[in-house]
Structures are given as C-alpha cells and as structure tokens.
PDB file of N, CA and C in Angstrom:
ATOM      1  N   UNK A   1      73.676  79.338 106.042  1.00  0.00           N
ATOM      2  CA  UNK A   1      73.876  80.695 105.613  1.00  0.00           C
ATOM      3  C   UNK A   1      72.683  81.524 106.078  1.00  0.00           C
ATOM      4  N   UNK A   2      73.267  82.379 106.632  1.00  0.00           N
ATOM      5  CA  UNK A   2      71.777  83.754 107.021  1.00  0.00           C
ATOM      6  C   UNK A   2      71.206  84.312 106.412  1.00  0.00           C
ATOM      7  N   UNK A   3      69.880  84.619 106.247  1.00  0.00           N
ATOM      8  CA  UNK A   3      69.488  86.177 105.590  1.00  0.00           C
ATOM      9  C   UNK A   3      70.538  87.093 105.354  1.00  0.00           C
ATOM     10  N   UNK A   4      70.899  87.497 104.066  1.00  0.00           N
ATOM     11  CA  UNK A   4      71.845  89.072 103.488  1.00  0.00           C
ATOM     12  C   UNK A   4      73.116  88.583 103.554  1.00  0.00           C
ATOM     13  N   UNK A   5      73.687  87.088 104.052  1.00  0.00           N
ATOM     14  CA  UNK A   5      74.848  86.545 103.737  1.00  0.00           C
ATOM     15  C   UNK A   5      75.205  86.566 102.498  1.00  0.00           C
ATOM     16  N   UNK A   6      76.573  86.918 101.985  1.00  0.00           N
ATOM     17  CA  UNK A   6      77.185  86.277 100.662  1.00  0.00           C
ATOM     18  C   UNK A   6      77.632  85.338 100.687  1.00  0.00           C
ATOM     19  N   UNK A   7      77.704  84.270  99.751  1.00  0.00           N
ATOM     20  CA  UNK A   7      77.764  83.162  99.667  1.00  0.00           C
ATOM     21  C   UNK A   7      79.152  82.512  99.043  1.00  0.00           C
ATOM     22  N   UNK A   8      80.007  83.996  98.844  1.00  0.00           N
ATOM     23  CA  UNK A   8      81.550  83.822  98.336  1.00  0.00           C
ATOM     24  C   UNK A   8      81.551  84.724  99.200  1.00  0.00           C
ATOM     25  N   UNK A   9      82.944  84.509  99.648  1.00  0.00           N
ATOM     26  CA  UNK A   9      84.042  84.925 100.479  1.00  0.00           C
ATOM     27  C   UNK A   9      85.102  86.127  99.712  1.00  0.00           C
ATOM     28  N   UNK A  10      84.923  87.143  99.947  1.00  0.00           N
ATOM     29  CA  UNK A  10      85.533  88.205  99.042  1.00  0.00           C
ATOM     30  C   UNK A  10      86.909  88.247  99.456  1.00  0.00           C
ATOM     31  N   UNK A  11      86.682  88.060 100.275  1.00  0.00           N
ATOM     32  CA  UNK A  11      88.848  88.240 100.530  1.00  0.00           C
ATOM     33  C   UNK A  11      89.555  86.930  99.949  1.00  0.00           C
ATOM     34  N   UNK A  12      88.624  85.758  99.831  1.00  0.00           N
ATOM     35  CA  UNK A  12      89.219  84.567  98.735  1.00  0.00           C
ATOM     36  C   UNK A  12      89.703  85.170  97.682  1.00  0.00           C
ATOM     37  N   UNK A  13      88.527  85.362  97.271  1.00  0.00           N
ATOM     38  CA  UNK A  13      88.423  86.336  95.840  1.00  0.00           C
ATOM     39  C   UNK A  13      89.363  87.494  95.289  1.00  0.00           C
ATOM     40  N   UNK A  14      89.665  88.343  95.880  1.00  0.00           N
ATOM     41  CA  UNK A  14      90.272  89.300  96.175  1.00  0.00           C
ATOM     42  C   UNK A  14      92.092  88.411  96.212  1.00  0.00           C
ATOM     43  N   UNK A  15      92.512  87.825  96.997  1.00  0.00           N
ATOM     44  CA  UNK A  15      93.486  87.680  96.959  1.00  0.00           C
ATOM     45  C   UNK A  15      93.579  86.496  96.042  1.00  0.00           C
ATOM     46  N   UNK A  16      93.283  85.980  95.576  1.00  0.00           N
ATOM     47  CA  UNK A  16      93.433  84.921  94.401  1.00  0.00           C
ATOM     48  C   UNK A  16      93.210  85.959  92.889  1.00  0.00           C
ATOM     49  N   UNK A  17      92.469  87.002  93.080  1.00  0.00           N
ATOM     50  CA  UNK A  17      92.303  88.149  91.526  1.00  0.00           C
ATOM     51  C   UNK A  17      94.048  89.029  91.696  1.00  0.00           C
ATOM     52  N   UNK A  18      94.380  88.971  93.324  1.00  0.00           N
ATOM     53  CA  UNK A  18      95.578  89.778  93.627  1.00  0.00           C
ATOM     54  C   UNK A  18      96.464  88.996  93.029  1.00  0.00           C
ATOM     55  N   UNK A  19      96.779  88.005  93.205  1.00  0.00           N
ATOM     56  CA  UNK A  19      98.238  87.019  93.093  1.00  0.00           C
ATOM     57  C   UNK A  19      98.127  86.782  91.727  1.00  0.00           C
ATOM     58  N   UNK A  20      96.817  86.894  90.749  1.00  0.00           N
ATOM     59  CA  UNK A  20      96.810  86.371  89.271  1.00  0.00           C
ATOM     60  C   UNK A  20      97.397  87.622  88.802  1.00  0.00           C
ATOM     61  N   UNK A  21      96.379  88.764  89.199  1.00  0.00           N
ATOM     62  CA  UNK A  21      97.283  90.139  88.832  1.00  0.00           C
ATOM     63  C   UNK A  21      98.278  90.337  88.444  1.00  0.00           C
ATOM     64  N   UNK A  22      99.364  89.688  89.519  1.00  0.00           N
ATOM     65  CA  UNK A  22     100.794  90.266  89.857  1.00  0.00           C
ATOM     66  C   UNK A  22     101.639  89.073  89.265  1.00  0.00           C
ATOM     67  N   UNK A  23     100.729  88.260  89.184  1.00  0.00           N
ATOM     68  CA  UNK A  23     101.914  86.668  88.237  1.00  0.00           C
ATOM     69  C   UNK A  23     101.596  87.617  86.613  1.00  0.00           C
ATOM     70  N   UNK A  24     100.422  88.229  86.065  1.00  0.00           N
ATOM     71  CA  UNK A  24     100.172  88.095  84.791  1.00  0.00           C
ATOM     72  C   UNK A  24     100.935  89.292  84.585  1.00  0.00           C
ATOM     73  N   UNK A  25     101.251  90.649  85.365  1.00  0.00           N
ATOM     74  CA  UNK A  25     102.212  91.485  84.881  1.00  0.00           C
ATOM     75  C   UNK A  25     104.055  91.215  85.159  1.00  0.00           C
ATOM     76  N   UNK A  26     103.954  89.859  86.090  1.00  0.00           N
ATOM     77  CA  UNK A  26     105.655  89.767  85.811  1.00  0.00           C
ATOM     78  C   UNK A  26     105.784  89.147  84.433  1.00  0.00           C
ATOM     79  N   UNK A  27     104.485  88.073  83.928  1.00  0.00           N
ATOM     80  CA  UNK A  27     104.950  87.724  82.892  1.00  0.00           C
ATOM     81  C   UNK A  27     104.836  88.787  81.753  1.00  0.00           C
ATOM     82  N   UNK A  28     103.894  89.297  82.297  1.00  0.00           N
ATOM     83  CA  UNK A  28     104.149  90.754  80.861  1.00  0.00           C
ATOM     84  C   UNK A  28     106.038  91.331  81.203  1.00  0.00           C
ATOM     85  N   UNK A  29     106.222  91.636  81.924  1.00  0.00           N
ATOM     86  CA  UNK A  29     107.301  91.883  82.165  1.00  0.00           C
ATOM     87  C   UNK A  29     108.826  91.305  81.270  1.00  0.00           C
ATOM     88  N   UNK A  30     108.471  89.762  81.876  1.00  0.00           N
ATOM     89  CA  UNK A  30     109.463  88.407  81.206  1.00  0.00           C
ATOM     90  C   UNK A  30     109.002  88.478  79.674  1.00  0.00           C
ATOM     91  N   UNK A  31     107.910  89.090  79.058  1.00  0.00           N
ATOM     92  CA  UNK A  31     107.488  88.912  77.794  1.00  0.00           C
ATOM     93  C   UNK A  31     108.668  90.154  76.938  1.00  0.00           C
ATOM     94  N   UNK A  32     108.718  91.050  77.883  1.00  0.00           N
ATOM     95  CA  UNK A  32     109.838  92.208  77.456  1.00  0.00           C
ATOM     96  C   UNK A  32     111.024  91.947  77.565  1.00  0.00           C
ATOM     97  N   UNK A  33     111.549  91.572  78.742  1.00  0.00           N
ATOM     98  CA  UNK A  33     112.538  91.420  78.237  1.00  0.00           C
ATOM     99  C   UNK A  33     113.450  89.580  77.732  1.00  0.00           C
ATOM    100  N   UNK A  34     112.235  89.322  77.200  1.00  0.00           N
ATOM    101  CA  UNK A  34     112.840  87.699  76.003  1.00  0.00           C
ATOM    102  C   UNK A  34     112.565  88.812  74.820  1.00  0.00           C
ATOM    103  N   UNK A  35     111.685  89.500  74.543  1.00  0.00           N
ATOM    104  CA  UNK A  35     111.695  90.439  73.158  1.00  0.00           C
ATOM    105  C   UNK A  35     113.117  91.263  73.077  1.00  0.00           C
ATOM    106  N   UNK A  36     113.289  92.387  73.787  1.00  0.00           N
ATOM    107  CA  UNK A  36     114.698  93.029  74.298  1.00  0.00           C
ATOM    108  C   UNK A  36     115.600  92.056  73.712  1.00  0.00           C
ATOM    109  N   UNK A  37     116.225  90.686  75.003  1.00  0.00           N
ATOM    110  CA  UNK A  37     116.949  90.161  74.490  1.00  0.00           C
ATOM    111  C   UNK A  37     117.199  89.455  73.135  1.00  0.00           C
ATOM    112  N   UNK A  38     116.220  89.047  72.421  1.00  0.00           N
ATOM    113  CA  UNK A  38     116.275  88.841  71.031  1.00  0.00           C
ATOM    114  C   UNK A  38     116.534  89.588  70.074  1.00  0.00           C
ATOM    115  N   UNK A  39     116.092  91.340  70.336  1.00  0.00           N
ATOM    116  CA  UNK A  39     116.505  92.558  69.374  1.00  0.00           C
ATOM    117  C   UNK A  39     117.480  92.577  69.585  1.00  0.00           C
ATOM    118  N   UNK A  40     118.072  92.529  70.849  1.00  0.00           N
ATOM    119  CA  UNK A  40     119.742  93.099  71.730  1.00  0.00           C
ATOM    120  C   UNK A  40     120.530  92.120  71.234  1.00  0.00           C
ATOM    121  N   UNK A  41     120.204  90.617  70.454  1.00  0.00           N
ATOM    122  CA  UNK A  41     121.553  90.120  70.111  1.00  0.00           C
ATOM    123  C   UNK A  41     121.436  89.632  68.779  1.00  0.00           C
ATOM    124  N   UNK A  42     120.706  90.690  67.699  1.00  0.00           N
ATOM    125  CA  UNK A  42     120.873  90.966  66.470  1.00  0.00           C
ATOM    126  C   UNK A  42     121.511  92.244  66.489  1.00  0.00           C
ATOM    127  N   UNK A  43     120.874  93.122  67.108  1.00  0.00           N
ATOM    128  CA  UNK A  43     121.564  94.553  66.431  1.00  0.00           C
ATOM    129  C   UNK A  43     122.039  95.148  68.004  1.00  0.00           C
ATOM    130  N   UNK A  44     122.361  94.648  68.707  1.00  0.00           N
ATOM    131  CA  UNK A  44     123.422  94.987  70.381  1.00  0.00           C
ATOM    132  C   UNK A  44     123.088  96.832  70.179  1.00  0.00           C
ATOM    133  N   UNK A  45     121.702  97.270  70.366  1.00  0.00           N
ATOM    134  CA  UNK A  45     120.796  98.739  70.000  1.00  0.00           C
ATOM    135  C   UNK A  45     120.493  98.944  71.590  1.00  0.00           C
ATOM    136  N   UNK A  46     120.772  99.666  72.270  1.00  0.00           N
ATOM    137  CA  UNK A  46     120.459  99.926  73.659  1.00  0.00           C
ATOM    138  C   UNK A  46     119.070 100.878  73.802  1.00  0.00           C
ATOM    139  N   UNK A  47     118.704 101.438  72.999  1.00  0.00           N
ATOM    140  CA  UNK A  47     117.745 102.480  72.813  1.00  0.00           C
ATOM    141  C   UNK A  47     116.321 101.355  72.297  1.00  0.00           C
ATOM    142  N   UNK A  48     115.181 102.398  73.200  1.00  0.00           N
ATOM    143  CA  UNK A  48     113.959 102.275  72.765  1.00  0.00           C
ATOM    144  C   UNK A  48     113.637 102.265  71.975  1.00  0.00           C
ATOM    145  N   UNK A  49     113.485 103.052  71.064  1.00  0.00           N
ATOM    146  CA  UNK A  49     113.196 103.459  69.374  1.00  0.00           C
ATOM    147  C   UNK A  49     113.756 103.000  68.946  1.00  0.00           C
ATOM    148  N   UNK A  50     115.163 101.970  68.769  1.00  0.00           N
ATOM    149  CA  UNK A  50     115.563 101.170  68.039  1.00  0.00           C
ATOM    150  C   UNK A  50     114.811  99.444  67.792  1.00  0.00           C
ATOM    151  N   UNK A  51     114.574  99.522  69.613  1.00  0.00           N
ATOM    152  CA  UNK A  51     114.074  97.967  70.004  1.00  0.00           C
ATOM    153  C   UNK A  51     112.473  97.984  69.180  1.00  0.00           C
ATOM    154  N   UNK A  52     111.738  99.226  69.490  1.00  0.00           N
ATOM    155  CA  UNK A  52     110.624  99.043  69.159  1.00  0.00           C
ATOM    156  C   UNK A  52     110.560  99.249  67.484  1.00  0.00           C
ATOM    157  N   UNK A  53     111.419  99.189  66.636  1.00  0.00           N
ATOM    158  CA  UNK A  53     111.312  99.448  65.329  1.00  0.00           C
ATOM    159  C   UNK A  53     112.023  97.951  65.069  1.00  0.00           C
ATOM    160  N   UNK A  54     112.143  97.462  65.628  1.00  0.00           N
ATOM    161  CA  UNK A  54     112.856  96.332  65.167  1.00  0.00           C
ATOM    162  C   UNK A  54     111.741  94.713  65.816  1.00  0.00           C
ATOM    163  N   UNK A  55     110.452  95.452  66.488  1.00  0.00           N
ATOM    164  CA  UNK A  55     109.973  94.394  66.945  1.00  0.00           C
ATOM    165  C   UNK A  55     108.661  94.848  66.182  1.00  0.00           C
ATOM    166  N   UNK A  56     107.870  94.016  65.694  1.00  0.00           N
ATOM    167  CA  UNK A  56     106.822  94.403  65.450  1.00  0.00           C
ATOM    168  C   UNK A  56     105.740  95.334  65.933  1.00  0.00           C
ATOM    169  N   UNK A  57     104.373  95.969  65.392  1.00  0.00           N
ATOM    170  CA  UNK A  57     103.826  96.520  66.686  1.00  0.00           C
ATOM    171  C   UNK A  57     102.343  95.459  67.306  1.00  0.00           C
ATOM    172  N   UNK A  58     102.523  94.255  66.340  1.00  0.00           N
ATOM    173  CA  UNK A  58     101.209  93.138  67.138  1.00  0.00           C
ATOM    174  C   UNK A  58     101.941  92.370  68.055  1.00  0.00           C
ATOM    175  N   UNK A  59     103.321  92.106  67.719  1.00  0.00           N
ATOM    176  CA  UNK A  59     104.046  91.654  69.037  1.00  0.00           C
ATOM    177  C   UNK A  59     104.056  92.462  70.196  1.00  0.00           C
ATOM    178  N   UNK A  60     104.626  93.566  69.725  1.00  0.00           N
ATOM    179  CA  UNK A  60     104.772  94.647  71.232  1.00  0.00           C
ATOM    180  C   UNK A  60     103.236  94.687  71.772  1.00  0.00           C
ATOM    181  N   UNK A  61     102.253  94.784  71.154  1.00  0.00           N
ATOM    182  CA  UNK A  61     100.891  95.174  71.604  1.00  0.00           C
ATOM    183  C   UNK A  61     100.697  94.248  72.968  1.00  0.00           C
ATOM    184  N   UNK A  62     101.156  92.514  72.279  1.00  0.00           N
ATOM    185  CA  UNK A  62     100.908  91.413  73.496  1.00  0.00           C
ATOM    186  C   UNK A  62     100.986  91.712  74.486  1.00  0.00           C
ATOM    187  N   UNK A  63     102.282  92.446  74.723  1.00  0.00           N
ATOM    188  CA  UNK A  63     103.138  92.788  76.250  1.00  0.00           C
ATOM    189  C   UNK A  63     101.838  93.690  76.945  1.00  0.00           C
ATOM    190  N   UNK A  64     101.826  94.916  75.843  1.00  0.00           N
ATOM    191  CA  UNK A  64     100.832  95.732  76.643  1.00  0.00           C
ATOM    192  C   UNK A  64      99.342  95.390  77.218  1.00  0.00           C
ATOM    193  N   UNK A  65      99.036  94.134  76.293  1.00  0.00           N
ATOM    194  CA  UNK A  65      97.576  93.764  76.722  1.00  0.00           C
ATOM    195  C   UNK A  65      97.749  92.676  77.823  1.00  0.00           C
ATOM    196  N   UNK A  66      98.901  92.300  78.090  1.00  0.00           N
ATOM    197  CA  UNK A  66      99.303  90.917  79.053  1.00  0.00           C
ATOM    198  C   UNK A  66      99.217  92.523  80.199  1.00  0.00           C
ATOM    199  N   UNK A  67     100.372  93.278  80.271  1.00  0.00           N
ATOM    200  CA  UNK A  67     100.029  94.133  81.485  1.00  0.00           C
ATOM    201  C   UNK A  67      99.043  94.917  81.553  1.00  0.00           C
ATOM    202  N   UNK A  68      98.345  95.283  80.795  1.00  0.00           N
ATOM    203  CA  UNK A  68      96.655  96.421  81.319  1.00  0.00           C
ATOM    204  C   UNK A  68      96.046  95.039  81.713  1.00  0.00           C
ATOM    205  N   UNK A  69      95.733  93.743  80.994  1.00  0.00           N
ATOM    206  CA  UNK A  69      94.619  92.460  81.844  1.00  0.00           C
ATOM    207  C   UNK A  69      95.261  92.480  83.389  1.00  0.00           C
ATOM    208  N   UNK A  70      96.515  92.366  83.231  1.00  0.00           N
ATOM    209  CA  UNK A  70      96.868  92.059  84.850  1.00  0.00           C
ATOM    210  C   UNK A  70      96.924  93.463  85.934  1.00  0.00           C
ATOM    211  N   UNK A  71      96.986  94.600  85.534  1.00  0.00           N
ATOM    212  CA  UNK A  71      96.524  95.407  86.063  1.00  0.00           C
ATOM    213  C   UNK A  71      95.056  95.519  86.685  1.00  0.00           C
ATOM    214  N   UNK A  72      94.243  95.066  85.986  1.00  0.00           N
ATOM    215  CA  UNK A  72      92.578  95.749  85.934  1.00  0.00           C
ATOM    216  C   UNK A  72      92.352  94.018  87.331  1.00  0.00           C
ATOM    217  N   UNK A  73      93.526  92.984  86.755  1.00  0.00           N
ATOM    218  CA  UNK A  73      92.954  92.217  87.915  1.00  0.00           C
ATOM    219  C   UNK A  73      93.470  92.522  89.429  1.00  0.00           C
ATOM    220  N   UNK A  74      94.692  92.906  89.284  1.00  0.00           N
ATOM    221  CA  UNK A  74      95.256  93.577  90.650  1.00  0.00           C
ATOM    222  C   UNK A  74      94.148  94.487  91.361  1.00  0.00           C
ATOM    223  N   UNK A  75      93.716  95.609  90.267  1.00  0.00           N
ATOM    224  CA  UNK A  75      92.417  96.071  91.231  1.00  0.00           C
ATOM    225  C   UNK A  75      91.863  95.775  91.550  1.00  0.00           C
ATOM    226  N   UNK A  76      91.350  94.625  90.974  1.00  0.00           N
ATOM    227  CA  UNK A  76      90.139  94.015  90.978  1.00  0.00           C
ATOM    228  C   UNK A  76      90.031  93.256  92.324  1.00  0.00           C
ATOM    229  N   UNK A  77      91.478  92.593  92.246  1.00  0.00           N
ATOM    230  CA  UNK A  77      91.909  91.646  94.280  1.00  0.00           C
ATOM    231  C   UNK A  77      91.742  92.490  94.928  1.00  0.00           C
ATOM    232  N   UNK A  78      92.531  93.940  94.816  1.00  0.00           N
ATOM    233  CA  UNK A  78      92.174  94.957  95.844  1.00  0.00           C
ATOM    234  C   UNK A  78      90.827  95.637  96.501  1.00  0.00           C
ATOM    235  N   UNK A  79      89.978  95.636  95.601  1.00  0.00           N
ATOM    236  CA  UNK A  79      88.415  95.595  95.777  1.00  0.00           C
ATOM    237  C   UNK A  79      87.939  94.677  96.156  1.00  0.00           C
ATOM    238  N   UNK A  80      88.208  93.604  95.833  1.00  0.00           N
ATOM    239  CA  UNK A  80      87.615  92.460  96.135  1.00  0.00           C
ATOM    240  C   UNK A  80      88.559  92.021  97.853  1.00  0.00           C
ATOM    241  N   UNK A  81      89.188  92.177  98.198  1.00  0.00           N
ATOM    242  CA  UNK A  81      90.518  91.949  99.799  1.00  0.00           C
ATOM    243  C   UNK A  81      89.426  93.188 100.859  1.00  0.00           C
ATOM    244  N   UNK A  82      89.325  95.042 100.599  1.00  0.00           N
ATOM    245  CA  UNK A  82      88.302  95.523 100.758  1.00  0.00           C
ATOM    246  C   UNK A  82      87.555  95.310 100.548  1.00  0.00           C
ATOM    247  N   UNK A  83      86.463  94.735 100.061  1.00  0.00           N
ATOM    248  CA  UNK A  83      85.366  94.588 100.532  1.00  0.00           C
ATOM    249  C   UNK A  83      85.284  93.497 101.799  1.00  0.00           C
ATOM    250  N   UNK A  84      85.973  92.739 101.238  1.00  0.00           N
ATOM    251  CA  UNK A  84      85.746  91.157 102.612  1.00  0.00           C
ATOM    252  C   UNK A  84      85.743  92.316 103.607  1.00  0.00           C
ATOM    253  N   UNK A  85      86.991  93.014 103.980  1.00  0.00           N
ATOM    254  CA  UNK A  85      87.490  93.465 105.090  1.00  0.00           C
ATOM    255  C   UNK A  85      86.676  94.130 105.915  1.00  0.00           C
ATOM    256  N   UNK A  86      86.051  94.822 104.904  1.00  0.00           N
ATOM    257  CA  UNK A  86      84.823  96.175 105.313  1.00  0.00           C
ATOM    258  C   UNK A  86      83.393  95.057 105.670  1.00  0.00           C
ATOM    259  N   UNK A  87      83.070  94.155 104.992  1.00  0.00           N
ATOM    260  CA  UNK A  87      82.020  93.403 105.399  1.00  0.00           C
ATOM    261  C   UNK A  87      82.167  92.453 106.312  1.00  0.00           C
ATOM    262  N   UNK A  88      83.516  91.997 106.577  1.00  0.00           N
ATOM    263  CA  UNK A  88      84.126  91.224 107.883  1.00  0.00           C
ATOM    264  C   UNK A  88      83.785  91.972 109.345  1.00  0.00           C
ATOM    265  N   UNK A  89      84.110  93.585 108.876  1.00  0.00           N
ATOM    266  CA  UNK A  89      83.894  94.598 110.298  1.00  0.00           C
ATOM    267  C   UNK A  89      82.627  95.057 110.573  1.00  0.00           C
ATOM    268  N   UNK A  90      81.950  94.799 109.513  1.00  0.00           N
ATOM    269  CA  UNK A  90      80.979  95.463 109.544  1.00  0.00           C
ATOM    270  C   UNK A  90      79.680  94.382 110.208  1.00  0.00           C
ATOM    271  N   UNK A  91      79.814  93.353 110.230  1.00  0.00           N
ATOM    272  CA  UNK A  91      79.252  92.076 110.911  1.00  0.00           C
ATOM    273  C   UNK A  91      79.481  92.486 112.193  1.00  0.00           C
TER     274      UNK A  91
END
C-alpha cells in the first residue's frame, strides 16, 4: 500500500451498503403488505385510515424504521460507489 492509499475499497463498500439498502426497504415493504393482508382479511377495509386504526402504532412504526434504516443505507452505497469512482479517476 502507498503513501495516502485507503486501505478499503469504497466501491466494495458502497455497493454492498447499496444492495443492504434496497433488500432492507423491500422488506420494509413485505412488512406492509403481511400487515395490510392481515387487516384486509378481518375487516376486507380498502382504505388507509381504516388499516392504520386497526394496526397498532408500535407495529406500524417497525415498517417505518425498517424503511428510513434502509434508506440512509442506500445513500450511504451511493456515497460510498462515488467516492471509489471519483478516487479511482482521480489516481
């Protein structure tokens, strides 16, 4: 390794923070609708304000904190994919 080398590989990084990202908001996703389908075949309620009064709000919260974590990591690959890229060219 050289002088001012990094010693991780950012586009590793970056696309392994990308792909966790995007697995952790489909499962936020799949977390909605197994909730949905469980409200939908007690009370067959097509509406929002029905589903969400009928689901708790520490359950519903899960969903939302499963998709903002997997969001903040999607950026996070994306910063991390740019930078490799920019320090790949910039060599």
């Amino acid at each position: 390794m050289k002088e001012g080398e990094f010693p991780v590989h950012f586009t590793k990084i970056g696309a392994l923070l990308l792909s966790l990202g995007l697995g952790i908001i489909v499962i936020s996703g799949l977390e909605k609708v197994i909730l949905f389908s469980a409200v939908f075949s007690k009370t067959h309620a097509m509406s929002m304000e029905s589903i969400r009064i009928n689901i708790p709000n520490y359950i519903w919260n899960i969903t939302e904190y499963t998709y903002i974590s997997g969001l903040v990591l999607l950026i996070l690959g994306v910063i991390g994919l740019l930078a490799g890229i920019y320090l790949r060219i910039k060599k």
